[in-house]
PDB file of N, CA and C in Angstrom:
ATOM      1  N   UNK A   1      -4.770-108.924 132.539  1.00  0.00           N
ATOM      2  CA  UNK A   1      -5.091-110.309 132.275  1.00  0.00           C
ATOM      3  C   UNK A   1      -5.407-111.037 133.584  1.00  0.00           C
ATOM      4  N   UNK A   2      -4.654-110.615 134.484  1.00  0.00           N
ATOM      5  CA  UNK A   2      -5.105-111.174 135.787  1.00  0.00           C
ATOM      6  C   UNK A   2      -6.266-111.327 136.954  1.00  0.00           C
ATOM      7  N   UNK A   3      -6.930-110.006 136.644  1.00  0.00           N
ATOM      8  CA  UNK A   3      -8.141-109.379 137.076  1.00  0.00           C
ATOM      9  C   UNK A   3      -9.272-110.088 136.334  1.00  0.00           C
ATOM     10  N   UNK A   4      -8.986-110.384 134.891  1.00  0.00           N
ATOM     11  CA  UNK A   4      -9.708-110.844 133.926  1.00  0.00           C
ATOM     12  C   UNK A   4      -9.978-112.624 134.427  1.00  0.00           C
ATOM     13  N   UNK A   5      -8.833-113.047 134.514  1.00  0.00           N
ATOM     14  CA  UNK A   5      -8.907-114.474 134.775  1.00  0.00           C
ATOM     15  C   UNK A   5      -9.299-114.764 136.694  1.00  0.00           C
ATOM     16  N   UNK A   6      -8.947-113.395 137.093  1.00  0.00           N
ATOM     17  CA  UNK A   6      -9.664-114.033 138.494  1.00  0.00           C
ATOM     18  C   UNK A   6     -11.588-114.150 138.422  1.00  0.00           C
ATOM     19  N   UNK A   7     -11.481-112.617 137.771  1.00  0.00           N
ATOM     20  CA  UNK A   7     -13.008-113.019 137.693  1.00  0.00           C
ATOM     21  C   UNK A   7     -13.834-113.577 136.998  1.00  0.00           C
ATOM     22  N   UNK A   8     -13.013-114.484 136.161  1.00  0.00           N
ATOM     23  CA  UNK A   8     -13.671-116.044 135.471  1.00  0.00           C
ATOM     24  C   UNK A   8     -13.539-116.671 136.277  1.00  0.00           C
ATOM     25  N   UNK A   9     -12.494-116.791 137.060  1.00  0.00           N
ATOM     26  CA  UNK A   9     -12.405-118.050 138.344  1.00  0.00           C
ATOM     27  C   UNK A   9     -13.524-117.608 139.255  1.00  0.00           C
ATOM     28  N   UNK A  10     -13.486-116.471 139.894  1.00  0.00           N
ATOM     29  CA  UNK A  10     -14.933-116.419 140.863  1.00  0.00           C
ATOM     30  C   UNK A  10     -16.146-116.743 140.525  1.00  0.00           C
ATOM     31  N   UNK A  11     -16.206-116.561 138.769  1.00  0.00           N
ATOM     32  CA  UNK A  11     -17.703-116.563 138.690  1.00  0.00           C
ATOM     33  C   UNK A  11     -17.679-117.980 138.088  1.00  0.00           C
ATOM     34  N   UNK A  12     -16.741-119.185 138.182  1.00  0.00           N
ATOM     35  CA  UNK A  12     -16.950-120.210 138.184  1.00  0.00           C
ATOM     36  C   UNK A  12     -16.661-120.999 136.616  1.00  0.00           C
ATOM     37  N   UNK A  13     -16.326-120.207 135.697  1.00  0.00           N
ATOM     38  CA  UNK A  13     -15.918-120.854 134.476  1.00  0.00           C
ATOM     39  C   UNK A  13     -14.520-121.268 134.236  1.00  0.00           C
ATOM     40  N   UNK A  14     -12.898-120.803 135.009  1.00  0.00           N
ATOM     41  CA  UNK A  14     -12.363-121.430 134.464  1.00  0.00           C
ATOM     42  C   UNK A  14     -11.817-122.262 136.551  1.00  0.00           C
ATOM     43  N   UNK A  15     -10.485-123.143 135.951  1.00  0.00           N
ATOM     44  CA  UNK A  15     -10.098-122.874 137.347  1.00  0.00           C
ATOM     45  C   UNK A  15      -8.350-122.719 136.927  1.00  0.00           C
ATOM     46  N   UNK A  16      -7.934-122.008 137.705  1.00  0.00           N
ATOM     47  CA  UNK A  16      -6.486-122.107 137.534  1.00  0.00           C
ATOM     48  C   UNK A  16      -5.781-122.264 138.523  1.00  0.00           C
ATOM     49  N   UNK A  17      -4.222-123.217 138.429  1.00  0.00           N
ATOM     50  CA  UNK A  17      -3.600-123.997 138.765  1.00  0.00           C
ATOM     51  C   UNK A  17      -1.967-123.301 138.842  1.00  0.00           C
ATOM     52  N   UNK A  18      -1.457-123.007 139.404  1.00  0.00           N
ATOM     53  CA  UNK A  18       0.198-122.749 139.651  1.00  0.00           C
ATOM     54  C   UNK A  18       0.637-123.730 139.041  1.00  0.00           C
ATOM     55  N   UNK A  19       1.595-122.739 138.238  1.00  0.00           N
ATOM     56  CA  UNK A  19       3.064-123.852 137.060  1.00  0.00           C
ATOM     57  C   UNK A  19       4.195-124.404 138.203  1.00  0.00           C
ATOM     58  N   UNK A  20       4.187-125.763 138.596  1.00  0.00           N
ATOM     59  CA  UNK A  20       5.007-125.866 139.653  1.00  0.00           C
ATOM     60  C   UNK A  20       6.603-125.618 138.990  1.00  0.00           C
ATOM     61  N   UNK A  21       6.734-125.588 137.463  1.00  0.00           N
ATOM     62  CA  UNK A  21       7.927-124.990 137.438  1.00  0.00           C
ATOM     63  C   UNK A  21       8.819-123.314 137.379  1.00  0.00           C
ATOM     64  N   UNK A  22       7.424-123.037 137.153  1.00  0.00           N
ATOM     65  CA  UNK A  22       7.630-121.297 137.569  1.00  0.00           C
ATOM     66  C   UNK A  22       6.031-121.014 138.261  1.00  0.00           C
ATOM     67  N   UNK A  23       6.837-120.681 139.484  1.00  0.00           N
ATOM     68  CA  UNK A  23       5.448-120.053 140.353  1.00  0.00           C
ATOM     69  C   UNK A  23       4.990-119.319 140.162  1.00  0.00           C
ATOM     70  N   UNK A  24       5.103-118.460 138.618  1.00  0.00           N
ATOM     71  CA  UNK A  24       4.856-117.172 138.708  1.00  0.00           C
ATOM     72  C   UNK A  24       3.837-116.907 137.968  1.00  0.00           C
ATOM     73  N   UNK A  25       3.804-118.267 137.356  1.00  0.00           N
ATOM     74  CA  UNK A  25       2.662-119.055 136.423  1.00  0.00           C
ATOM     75  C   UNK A  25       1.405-119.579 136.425  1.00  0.00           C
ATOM     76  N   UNK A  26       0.475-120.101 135.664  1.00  0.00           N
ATOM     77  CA  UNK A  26      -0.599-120.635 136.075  1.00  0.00           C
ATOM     78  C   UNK A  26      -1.384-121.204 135.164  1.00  0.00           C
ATOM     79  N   UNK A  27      -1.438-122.555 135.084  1.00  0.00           N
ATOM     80  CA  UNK A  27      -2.169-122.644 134.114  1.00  0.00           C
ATOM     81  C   UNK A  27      -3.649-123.055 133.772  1.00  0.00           C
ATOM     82  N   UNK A  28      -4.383-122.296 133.294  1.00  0.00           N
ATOM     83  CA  UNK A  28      -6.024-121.968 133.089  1.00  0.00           C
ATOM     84  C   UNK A  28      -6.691-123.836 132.071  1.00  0.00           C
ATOM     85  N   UNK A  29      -8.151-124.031 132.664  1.00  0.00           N
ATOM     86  CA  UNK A  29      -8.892-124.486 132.094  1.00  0.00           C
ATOM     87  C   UNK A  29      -9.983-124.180 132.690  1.00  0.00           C
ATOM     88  N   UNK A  30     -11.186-124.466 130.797  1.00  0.00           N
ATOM     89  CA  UNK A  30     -12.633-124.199 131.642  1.00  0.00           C
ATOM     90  C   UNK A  30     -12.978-125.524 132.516  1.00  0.00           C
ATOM     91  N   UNK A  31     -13.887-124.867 133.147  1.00  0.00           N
ATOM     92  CA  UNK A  31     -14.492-125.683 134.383  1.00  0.00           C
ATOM     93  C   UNK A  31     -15.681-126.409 133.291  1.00  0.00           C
ATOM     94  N   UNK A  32     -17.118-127.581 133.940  1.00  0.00           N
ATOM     95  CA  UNK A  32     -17.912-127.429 133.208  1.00  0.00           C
ATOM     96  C   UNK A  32     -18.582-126.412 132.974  1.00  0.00           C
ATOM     97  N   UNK A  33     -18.928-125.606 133.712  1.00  0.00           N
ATOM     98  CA  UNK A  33     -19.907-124.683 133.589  1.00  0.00           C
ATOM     99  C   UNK A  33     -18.907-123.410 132.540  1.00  0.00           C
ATOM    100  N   UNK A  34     -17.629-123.430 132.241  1.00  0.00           N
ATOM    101  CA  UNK A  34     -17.420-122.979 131.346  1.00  0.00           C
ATOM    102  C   UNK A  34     -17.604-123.691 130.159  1.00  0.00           C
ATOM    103  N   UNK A  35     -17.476-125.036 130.102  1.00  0.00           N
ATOM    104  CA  UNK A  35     -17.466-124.969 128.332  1.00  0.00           C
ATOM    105  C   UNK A  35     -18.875-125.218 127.907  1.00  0.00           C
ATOM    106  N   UNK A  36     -20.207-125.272 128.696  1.00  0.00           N
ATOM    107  CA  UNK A  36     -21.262-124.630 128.575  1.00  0.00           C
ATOM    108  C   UNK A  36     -21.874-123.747 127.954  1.00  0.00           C
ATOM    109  N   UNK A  37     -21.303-122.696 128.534  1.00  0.00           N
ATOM    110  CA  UNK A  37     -21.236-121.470 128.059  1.00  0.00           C
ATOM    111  C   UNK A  37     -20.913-121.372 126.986  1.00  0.00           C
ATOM    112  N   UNK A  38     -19.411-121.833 126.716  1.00  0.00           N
ATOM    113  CA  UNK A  38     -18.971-121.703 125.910  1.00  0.00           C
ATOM    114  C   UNK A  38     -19.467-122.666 123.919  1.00  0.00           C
ATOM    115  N   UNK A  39     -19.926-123.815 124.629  1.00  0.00           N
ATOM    116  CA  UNK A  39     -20.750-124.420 123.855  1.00  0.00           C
ATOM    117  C   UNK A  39     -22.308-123.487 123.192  1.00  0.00           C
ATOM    118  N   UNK A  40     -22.788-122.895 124.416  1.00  0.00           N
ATOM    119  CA  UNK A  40     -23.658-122.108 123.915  1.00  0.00           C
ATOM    120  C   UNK A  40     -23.667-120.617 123.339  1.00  0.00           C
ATOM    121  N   UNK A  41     -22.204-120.258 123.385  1.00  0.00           N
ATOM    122  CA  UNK A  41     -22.164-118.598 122.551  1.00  0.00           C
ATOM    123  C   UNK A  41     -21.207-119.107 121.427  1.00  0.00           C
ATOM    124  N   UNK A  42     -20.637-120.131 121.049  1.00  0.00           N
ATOM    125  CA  UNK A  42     -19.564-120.265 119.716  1.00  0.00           C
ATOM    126  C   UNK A  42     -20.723-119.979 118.662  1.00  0.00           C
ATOM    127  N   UNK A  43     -22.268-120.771 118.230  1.00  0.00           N
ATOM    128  CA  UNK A  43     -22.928-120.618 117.209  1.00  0.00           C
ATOM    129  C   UNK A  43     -23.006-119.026 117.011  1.00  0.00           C
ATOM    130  N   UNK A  44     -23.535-118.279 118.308  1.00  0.00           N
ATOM    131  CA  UNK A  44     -23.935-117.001 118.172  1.00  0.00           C
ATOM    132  C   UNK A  44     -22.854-116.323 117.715  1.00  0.00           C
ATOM    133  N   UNK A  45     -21.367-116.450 118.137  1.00  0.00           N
ATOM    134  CA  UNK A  45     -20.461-115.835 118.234  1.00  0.00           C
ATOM    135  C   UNK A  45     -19.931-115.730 116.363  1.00  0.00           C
ATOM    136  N   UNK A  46     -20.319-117.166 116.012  1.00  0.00           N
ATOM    137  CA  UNK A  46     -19.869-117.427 114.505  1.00  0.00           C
ATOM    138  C   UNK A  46     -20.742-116.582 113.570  1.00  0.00           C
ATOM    139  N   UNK A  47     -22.125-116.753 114.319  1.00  0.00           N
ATOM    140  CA  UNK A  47     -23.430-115.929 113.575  1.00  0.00           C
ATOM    141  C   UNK A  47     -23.125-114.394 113.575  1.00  0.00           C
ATOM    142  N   UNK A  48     -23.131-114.482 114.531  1.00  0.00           N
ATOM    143  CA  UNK A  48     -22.232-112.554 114.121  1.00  0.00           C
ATOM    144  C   UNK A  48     -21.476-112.049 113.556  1.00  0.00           C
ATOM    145  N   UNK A  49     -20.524-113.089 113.419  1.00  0.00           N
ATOM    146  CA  UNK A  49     -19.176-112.605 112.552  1.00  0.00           C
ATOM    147  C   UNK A  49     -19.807-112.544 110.936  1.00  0.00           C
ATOM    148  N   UNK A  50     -20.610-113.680 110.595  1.00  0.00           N
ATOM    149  CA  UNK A  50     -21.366-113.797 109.019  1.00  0.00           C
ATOM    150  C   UNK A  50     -22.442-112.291 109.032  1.00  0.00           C
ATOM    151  N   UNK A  51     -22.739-112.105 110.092  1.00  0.00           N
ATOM    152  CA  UNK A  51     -23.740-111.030 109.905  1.00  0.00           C
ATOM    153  C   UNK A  51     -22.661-109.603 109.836  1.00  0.00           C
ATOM    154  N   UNK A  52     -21.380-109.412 110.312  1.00  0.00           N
ATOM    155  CA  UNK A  52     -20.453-108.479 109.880  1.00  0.00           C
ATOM    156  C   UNK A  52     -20.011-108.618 108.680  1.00  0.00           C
ATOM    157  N   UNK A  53     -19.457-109.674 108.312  1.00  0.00           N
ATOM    158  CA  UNK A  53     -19.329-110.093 106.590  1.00  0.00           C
ATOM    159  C   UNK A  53     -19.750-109.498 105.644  1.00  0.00           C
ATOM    160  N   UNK A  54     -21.258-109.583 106.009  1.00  0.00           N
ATOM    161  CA  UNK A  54     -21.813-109.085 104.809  1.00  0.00           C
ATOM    162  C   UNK A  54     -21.638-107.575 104.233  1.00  0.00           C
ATOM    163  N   UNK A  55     -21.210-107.029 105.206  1.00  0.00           N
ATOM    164  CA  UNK A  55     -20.832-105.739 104.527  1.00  0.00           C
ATOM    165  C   UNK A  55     -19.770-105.487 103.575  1.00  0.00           C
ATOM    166  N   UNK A  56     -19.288-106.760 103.212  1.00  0.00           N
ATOM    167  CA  UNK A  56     -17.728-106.824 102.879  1.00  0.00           C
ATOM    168  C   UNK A  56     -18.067-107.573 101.665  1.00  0.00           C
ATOM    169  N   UNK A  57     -17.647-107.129 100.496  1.00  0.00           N
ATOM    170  CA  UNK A  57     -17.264-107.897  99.118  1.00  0.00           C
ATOM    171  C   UNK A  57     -16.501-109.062  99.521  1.00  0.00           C
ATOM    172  N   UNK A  58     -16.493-109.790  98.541  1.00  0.00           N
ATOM    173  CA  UNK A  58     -15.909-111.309  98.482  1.00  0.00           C
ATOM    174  C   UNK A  58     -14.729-111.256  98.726  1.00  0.00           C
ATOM    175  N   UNK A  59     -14.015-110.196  97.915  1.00  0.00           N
ATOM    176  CA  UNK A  59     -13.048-109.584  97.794  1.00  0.00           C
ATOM    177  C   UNK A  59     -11.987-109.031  98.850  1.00  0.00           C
ATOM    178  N   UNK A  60     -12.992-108.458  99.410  1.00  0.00           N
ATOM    179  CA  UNK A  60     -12.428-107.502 100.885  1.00  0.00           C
ATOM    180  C   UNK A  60     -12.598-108.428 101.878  1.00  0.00           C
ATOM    181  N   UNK A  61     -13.044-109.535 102.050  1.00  0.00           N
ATOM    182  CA  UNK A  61     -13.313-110.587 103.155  1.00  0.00           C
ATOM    183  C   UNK A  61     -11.996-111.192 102.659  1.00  0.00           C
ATOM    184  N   UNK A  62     -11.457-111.447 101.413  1.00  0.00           N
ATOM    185  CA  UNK A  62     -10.146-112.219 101.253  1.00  0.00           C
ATOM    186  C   UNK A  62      -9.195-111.359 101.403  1.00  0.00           C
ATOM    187  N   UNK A  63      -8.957-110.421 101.218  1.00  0.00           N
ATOM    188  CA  UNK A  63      -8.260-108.975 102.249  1.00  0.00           C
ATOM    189  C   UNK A  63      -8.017-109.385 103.452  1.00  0.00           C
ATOM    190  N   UNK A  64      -9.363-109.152 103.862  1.00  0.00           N
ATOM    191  CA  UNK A  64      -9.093-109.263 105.790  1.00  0.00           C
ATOM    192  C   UNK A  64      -8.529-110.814 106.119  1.00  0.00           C
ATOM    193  N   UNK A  65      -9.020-111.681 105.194  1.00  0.00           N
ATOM    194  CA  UNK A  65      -9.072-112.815 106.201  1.00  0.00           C
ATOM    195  C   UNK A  65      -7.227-112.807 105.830  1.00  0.00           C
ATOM    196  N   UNK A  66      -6.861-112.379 104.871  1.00  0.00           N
ATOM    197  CA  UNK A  66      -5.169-112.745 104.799  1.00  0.00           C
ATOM    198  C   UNK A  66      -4.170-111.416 105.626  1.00  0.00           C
ATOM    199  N   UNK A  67      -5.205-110.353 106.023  1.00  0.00           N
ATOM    200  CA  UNK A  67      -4.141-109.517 106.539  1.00  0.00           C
ATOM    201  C   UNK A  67      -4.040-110.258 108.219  1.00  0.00           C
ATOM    202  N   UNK A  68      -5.437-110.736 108.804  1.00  0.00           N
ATOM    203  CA  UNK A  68      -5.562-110.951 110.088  1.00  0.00           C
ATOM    204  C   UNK A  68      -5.012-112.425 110.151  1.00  0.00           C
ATOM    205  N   UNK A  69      -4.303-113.513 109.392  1.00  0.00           N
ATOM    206  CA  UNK A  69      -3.332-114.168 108.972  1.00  0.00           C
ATOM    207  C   UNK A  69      -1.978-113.938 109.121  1.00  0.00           C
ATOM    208  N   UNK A  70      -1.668-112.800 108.528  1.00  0.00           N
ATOM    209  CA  UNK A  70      -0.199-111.882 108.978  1.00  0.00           C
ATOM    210  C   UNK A  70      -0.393-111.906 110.220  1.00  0.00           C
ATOM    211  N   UNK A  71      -1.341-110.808 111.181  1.00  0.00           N
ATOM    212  CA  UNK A  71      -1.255-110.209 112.168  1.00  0.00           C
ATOM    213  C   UNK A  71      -0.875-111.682 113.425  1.00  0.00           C
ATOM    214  N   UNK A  72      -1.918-112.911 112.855  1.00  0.00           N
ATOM    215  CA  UNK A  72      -1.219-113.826 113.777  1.00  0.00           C
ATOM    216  C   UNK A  72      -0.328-114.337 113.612  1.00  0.00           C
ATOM    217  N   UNK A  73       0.371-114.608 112.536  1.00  0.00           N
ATOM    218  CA  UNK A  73       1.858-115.680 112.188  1.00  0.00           C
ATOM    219  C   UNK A  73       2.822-114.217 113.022  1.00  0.00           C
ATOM    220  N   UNK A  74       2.786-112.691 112.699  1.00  0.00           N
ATOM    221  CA  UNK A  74       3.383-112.214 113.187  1.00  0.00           C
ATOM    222  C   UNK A  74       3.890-112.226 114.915  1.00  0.00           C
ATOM    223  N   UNK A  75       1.998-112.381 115.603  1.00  0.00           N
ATOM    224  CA  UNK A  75       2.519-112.282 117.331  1.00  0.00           C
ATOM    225  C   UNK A  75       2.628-113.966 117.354  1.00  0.00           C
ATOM    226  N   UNK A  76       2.461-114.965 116.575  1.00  0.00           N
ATOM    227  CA  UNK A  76       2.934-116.528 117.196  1.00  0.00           C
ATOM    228  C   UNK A  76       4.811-116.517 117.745  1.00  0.00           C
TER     229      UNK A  76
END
């Protein structure tokens, strides 16, 4: 995760900040030029997911969407 978030910080999308109550910490936001980006891949990002969908009955999309429901109430 660390490698990951430095090299969002180098390449200028997020910046992160030391938790002055645990140094061991840090806490991340995008920069502008991240939520840019990020403004410009959410449509695509949503468009893809509908274009995976479709392989999936109505049925099996209400499957997934309640097992991947579990999977997050489980790691919250």
């Amino acid at each position: 995760m660390t490698s990951r978030l430095r090299r969002l910080a180098d390449a200028g999308f997020i910046e992160r900040f030391q938790n002055p109550a645990d140094k061991r910490g840090y806490y991340v936001r995008l920069t502008e030029k991240g939520r840019k980006v990020m403004k410009d891949i959410i449509p695509l990002h949503i468009d893809n997911e509908r274009q995976l969908l479709l392989a999936l009955s109505q049925e099996d999309q209400h499957t997934l969407n309640r097992l991947l429901k579990r999977l997050t109430n489980h790691w919250a």
